[in-house]
C-alpha atoms as a PDB file:
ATOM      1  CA  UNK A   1       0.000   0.000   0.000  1.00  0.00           C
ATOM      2  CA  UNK A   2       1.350   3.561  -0.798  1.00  0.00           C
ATOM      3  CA  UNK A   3       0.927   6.415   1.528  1.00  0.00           C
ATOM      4  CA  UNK A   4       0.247   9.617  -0.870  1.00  0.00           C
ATOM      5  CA  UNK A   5       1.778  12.750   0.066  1.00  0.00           C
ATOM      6  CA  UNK A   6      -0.874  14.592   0.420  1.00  0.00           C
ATOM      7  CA  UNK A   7      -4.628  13.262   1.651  1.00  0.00           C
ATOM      8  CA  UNK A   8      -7.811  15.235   0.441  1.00  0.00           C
ATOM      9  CA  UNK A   9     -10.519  15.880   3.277  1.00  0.00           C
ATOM     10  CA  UNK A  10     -14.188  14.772   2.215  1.00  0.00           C
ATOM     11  CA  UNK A  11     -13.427  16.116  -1.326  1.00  0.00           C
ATOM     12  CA  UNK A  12     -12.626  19.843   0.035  1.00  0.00           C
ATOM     13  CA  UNK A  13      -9.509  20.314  -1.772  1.00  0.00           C
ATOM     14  CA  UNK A  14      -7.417  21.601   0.898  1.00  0.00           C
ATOM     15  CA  UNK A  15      -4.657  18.896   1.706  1.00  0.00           C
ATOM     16  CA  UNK A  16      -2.879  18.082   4.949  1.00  0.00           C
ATOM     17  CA  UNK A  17       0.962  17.605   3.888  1.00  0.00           C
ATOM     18  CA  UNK A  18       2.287  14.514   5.102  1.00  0.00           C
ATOM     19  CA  UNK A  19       6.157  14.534   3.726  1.00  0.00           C
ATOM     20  CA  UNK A  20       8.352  13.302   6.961  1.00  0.00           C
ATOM     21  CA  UNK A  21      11.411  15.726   8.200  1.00  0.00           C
ATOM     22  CA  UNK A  22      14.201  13.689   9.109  1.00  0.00           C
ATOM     23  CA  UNK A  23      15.660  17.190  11.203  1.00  0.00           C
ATOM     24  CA  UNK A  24      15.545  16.453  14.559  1.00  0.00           C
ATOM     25  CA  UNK A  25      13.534  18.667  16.750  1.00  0.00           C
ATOM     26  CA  UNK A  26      15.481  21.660  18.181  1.00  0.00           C
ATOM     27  CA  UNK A  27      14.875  22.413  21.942  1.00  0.00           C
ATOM     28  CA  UNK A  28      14.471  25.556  23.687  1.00  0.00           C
ATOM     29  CA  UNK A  29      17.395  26.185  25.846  1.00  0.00           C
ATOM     30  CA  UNK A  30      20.558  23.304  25.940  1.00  0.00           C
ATOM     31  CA  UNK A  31      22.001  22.074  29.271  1.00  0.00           C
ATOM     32  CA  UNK A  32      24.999  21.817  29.806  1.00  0.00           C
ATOM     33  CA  UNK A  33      26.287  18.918  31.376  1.00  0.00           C
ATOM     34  CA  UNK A  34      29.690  20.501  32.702  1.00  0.00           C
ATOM     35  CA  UNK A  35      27.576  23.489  34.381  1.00  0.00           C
ATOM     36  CA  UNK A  36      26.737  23.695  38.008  1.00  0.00           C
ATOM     37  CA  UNK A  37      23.363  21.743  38.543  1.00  0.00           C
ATOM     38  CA  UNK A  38      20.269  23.642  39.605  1.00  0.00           C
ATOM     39  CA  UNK A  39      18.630  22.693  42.659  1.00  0.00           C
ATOM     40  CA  UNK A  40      14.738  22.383  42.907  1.00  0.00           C
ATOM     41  CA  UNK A  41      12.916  25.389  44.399  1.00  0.00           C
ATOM     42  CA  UNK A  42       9.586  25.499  46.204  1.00  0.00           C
ATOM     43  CA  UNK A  43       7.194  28.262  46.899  1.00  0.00           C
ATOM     44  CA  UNK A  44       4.727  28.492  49.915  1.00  0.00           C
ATOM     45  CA  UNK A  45       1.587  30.374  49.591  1.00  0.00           C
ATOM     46  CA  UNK A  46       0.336  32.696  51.593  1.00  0.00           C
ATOM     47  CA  UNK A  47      -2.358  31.059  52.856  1.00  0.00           C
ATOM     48  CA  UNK A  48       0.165  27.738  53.417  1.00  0.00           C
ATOM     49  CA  UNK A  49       1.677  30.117  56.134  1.00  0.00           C
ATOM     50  CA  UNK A  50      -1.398  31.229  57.402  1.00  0.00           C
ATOM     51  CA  UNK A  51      -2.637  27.520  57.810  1.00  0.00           C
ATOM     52  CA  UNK A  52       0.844  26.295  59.031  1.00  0.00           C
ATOM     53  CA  UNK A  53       0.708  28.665  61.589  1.00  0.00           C
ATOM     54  CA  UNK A  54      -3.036  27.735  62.944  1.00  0.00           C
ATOM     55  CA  UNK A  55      -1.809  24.070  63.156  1.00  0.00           C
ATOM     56  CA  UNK A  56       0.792  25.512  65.739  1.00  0.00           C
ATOM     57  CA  UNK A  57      -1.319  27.502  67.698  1.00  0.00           C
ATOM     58  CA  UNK A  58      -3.973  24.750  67.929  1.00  0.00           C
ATOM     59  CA  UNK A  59      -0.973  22.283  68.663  1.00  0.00           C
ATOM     60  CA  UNK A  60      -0.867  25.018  71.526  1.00  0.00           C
ATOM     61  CA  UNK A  61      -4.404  24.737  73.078  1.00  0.00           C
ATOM     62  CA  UNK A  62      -4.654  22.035  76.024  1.00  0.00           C
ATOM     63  CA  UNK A  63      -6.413  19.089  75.231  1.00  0.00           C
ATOM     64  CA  UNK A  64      -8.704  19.099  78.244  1.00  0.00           C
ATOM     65  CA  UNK A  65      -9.510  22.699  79.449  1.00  0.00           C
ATOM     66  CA  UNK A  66      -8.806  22.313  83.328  1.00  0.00           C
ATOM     67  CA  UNK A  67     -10.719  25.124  84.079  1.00  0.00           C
ATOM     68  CA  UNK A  68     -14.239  24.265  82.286  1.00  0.00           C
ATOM     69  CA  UNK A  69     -13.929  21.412  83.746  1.00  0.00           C
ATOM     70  CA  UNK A  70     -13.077  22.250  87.526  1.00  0.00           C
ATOM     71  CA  UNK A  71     -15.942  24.624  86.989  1.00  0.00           C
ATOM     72  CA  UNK A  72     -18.258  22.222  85.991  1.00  0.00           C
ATOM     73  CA  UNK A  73     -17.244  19.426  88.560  1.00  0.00           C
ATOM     74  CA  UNK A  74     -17.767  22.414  91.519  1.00  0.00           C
ATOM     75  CA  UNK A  75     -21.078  23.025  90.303  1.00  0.00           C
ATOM     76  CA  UNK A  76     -22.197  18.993  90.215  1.00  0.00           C
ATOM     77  CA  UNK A  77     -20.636  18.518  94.007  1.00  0.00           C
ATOM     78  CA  UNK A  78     -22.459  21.141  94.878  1.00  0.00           C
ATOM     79  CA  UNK A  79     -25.968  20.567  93.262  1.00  0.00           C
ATOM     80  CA  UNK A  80     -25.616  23.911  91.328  1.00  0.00           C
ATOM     81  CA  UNK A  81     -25.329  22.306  87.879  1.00  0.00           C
ATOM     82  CA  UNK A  82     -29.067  22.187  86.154  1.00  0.00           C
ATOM     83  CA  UNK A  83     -29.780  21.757  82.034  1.00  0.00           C
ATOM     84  CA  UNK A  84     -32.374  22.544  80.633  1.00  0.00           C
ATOM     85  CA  UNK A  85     -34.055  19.580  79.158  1.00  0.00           C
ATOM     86  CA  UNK A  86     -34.897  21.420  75.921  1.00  0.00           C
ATOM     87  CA  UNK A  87     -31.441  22.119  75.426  1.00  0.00           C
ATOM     88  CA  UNK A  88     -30.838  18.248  75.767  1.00  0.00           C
ATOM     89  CA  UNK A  89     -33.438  17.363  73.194  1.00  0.00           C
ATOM     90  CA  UNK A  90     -31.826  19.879  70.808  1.00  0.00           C
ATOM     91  CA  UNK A  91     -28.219  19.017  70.763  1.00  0.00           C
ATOM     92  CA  UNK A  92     -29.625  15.061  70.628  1.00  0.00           C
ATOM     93  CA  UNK A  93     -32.097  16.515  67.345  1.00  0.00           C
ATOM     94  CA  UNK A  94     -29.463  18.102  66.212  1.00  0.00           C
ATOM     95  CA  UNK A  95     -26.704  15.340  66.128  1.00  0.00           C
ATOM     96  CA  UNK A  96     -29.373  12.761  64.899  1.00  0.00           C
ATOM     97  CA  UNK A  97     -30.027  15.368  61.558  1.00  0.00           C
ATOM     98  CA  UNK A  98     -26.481  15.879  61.174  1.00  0.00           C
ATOM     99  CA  UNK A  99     -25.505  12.155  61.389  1.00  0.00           C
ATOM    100  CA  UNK A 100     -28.242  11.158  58.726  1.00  0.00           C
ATOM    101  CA  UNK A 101     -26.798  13.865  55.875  1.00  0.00           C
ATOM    102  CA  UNK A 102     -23.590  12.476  56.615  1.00  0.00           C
END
């Protein structure tokens, strides 16, 4: 089978040229291999930083808050601690909606 030079499109009469160049492709810029090598660079974004330095200042906050909790065991010893019952019923409505989107 013989490959024509050119190929006609559905009868259009413009042709796509399909002669081969044996030239190999010239590049952009040439390395050379006696140079000093170039060493990888990396930028941060802004908001990287900003997020790099919440994660510290979280790392920062206590686990357990000692003094929520010293409050809150003072007012249970001393029969001062009272919830509303709505308030229960919402957080538990609340969690239950939540938990069936997710």
């Amino acid at each position: 089978m013989k490959i024509p030079d050119r190929y006609e499109i559905g009868g259009i009469g413009a042709g796509i040229n399909l002669q081969r160049s044996d030239k190999p492709k010239e590049r952009d810029s040439v390395e050379s291999i006696d140079g000093p090598p170039k060493g990888d660079q990396i930028t941060v974004s802004s908001g990287a930083k900003e997020i790099a330095r919440l994660q510290v200042d979280v790392s920062k906050i206590p686990e357990i808050r000692t003094d929520v909790v010293n409050r809150l065991q003072h007012s249970i010893n001393s029969n001062t601690y009272n919830v509303k019952g709505e308030a229960v019923a919402g957080k538990l409505l609340k969690e239950v909606l939540i938990d069936s989107f997710i």
